[in-house]
Every structure is written in C-alpha cells, then in structure tokens.
Protein backbone atom coordinates (compact mmCIF):
# COMPACT_ATOMS: atom_id res chain seq x y z
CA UNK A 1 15.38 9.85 -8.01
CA UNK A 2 15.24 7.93 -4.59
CA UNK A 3 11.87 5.93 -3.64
CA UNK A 4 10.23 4.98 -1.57
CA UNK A 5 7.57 2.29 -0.91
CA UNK A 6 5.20 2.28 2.42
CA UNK A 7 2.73 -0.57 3.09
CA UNK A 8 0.31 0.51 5.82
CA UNK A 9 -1.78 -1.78 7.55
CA UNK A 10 -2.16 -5.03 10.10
CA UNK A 11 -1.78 -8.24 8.31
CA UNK A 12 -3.82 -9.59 11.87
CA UNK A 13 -6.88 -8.17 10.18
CA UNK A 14 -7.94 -9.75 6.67
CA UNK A 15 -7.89 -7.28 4.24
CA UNK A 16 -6.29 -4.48 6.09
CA UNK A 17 -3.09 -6.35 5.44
CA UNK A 18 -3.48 -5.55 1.78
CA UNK A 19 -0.36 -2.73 2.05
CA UNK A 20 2.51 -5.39 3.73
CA UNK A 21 0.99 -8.02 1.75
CA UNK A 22 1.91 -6.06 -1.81
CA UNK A 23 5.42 -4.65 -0.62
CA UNK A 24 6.09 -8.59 0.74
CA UNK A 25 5.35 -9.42 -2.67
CA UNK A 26 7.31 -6.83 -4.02
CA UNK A 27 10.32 -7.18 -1.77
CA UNK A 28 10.39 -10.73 -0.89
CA UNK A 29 10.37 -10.27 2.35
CA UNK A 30 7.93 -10.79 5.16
CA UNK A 31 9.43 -7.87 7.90
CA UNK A 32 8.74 -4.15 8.50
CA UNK A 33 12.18 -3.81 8.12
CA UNK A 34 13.60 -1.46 5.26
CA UNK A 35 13.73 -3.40 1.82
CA UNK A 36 14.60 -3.29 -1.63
CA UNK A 37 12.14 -3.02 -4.75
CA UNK A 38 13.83 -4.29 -7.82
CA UNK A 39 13.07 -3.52 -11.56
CA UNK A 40 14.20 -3.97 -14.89
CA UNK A 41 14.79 -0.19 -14.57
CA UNK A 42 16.03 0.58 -11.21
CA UNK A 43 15.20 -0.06 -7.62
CA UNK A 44 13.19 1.39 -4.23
CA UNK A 45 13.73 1.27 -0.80
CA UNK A 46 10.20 -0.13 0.63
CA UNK A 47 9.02 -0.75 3.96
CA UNK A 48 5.53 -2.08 5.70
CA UNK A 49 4.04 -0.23 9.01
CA UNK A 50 0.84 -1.13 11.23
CA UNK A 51 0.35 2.43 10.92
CA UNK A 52 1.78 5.99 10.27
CA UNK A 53 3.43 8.26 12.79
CA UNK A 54 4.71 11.42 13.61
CA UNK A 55 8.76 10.13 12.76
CA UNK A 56 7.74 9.24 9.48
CA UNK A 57 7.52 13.17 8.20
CA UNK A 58 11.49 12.98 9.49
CA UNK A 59 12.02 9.44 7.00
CA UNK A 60 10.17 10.84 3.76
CA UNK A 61 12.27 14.34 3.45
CA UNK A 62 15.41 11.78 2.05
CA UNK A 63 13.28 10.67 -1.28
CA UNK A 64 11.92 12.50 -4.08
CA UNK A 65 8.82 10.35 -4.20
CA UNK A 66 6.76 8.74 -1.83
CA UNK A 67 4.34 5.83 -2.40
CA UNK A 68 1.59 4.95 0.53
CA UNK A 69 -0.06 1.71 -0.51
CA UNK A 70 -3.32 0.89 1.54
CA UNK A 71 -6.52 -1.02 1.98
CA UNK A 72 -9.56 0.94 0.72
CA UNK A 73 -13.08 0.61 2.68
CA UNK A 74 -15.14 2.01 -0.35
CA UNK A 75 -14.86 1.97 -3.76
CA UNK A 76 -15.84 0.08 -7.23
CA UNK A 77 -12.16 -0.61 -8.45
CA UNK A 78 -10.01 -2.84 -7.93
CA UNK A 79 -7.05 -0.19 -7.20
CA UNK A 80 -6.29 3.03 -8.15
CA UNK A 81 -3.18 4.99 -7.91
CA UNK A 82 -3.63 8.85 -7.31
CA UNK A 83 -1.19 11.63 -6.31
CA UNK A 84 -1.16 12.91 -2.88
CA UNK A 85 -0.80 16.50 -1.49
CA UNK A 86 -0.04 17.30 1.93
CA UNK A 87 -3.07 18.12 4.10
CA UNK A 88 -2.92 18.23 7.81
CA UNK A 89 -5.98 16.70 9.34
CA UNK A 90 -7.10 16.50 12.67
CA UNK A 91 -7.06 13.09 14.37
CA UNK A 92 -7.68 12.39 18.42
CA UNK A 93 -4.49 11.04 18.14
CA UNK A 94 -0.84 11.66 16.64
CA UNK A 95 -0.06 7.38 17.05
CA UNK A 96 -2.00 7.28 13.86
CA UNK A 97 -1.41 9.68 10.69
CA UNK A 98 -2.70 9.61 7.03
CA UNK A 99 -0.43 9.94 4.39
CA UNK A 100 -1.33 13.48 3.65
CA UNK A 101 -0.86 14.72 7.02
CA UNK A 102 2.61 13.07 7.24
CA UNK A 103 3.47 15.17 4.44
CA UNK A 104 2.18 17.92 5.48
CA UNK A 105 3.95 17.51 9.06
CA UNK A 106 7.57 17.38 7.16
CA UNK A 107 6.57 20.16 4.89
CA UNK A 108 5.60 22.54 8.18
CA UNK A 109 9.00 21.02 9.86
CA UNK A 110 11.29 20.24 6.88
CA UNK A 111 10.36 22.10 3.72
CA UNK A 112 9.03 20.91 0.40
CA UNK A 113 8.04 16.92 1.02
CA UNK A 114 8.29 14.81 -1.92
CA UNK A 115 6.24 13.97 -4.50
CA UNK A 116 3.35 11.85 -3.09
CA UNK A 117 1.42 8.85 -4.50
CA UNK A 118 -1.34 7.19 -2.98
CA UNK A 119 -2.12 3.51 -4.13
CA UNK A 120 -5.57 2.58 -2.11
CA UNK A 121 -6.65 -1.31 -2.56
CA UNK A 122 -10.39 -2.38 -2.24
CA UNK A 123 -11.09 -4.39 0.87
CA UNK A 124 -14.27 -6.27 2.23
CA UNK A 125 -12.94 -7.86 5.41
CA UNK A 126 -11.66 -6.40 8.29
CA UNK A 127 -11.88 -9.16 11.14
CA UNK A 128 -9.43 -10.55 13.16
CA UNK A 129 -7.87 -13.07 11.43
CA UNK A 130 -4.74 -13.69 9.16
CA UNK A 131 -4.99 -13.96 5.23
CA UNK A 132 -6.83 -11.81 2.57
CA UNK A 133 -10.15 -12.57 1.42
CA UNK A 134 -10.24 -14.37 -2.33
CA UNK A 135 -11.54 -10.79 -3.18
CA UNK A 136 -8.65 -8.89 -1.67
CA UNK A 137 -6.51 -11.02 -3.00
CA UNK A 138 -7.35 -10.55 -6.78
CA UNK A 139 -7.85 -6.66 -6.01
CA UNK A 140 -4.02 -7.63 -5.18
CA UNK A 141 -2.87 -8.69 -8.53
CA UNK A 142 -4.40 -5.99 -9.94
CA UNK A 143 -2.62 -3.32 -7.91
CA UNK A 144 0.31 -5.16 -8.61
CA UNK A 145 0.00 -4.61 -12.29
CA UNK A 146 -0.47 -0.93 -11.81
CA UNK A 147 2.56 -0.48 -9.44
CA UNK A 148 4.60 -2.13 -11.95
CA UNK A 149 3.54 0.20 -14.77
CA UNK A 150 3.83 3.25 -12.82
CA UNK A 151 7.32 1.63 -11.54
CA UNK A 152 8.63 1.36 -14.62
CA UNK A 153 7.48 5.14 -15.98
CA UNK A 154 9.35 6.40 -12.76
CA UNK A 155 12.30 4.29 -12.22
CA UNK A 156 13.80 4.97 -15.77
C-alpha cells in the first residue's frame, strides 16, 4: 500500500514548524520537495507544506493512506495519532484547507479518498521566530516514537 506523509506548518513560527520539522527528521531532508520515508519494513513518499490547498485533494487519490502531521494548540499529550474522515468545512478561504476537508474535496471530485490519519503535536509557541521551543521539541520525540510504531504496523 502506497503512503504518504504530509508535514503542515511554517518552520518561521516556533512551534508551528512541528509538521516539517518531524518529516525533516524522518526524511533527511530540509525541502518541501517530495521525499522518501525509510523503514525496516518498507518506505513512504513524504512531503512538508506551509499549508493545505485545494490541489492537494488531486495528490492524495494516488495512495491508500494518508498521514497529516501537525502542531496542536490544545491538548494534555504529548501527541496523538487519530484517524481522519473527510468533512468539508467552511473556511473564508480555499488558500488554506484542513486535512478533513481535503479529503472530503477528492472524495466529492475523485471518489473514495484514502485512508486518513491525523498525527497532531502539542505546541506552546507560535511567534515569529525559527526553532521549536525545548517543549515542542520533546513533544517531538515523542511523536516520533508513535509514527514509528504505527509505521511499522502499516508498512509490513
């Protein structure tokens, strides 16, 4: 089953970067650009964006399983890794999308959207300024060990 990764978020504002910073990790690599995830057990594509957008309901339909990772404004964990249905939301704008409305924008234009995962990471600091908070960062590592476990349940 084909993968796929998505970091959202600006690594120009603290925490917010949380999403690049784990697919960097991840990936080894520093740009947006398309990159590979490797296990023990297989491999996904993965990828880091400033934000969602309309085209990216045309880039999910070629997986079977979609995971969004974020920064997270509320919440008492460190991380937490929860499946994702399509729901179309409202939003003044279409520059920026949720993960669940992206889904549900290629399942009203494509068909059935892949499965969907969203892994949200706490935050505490969204100011401009490059670099996670010590806080951020350990909510990191434990993300990290999550996405590896649920990695290698997928990718066998």
């Amino acid at each position: 089953m084909k993968t796929l990764l998505i970091g959202i978020g600006n690594p120009g504002r603290r925490d917010d970067g949380l999403g690049p910073a784990l697919v960097e990790r991840l990936s080894g690599s520093r740009s947006p650009e398309r990159a590979i995830v490797k296990t023990a057990e297989g491999s996904a594509d993965a990828f880091w964006a400033y934000q969602l957008n309309v085209e990216d309901a045309s880039l999910v339909r070629e997986y079977d399983r979609i995971i969004f990772v974020d920064a997270a404004v509320e919440g008492t964990a460190p991380a937490a890794l929860n499946p994702l249905e399509p729901a179309a939301s409202i939003a003044f704008t279409t520059h920026e999308m949720s993960p669940a409305s992206v889904l549900a924008l290629g399942e009203e234009l494509y068909g059935p959207m892949p499965e969907g995962f969203l892994l949200s990471i706490r935050g505490f600091s969204w100011d401009i300024a490059e670099g996670l908070t010590d806080e951020a960062a350990r909510n990191l590592d434990a993300a990290r060990l999550i996405l590896d476990k649920f990695l290698q349940t997928i990718l066998r």
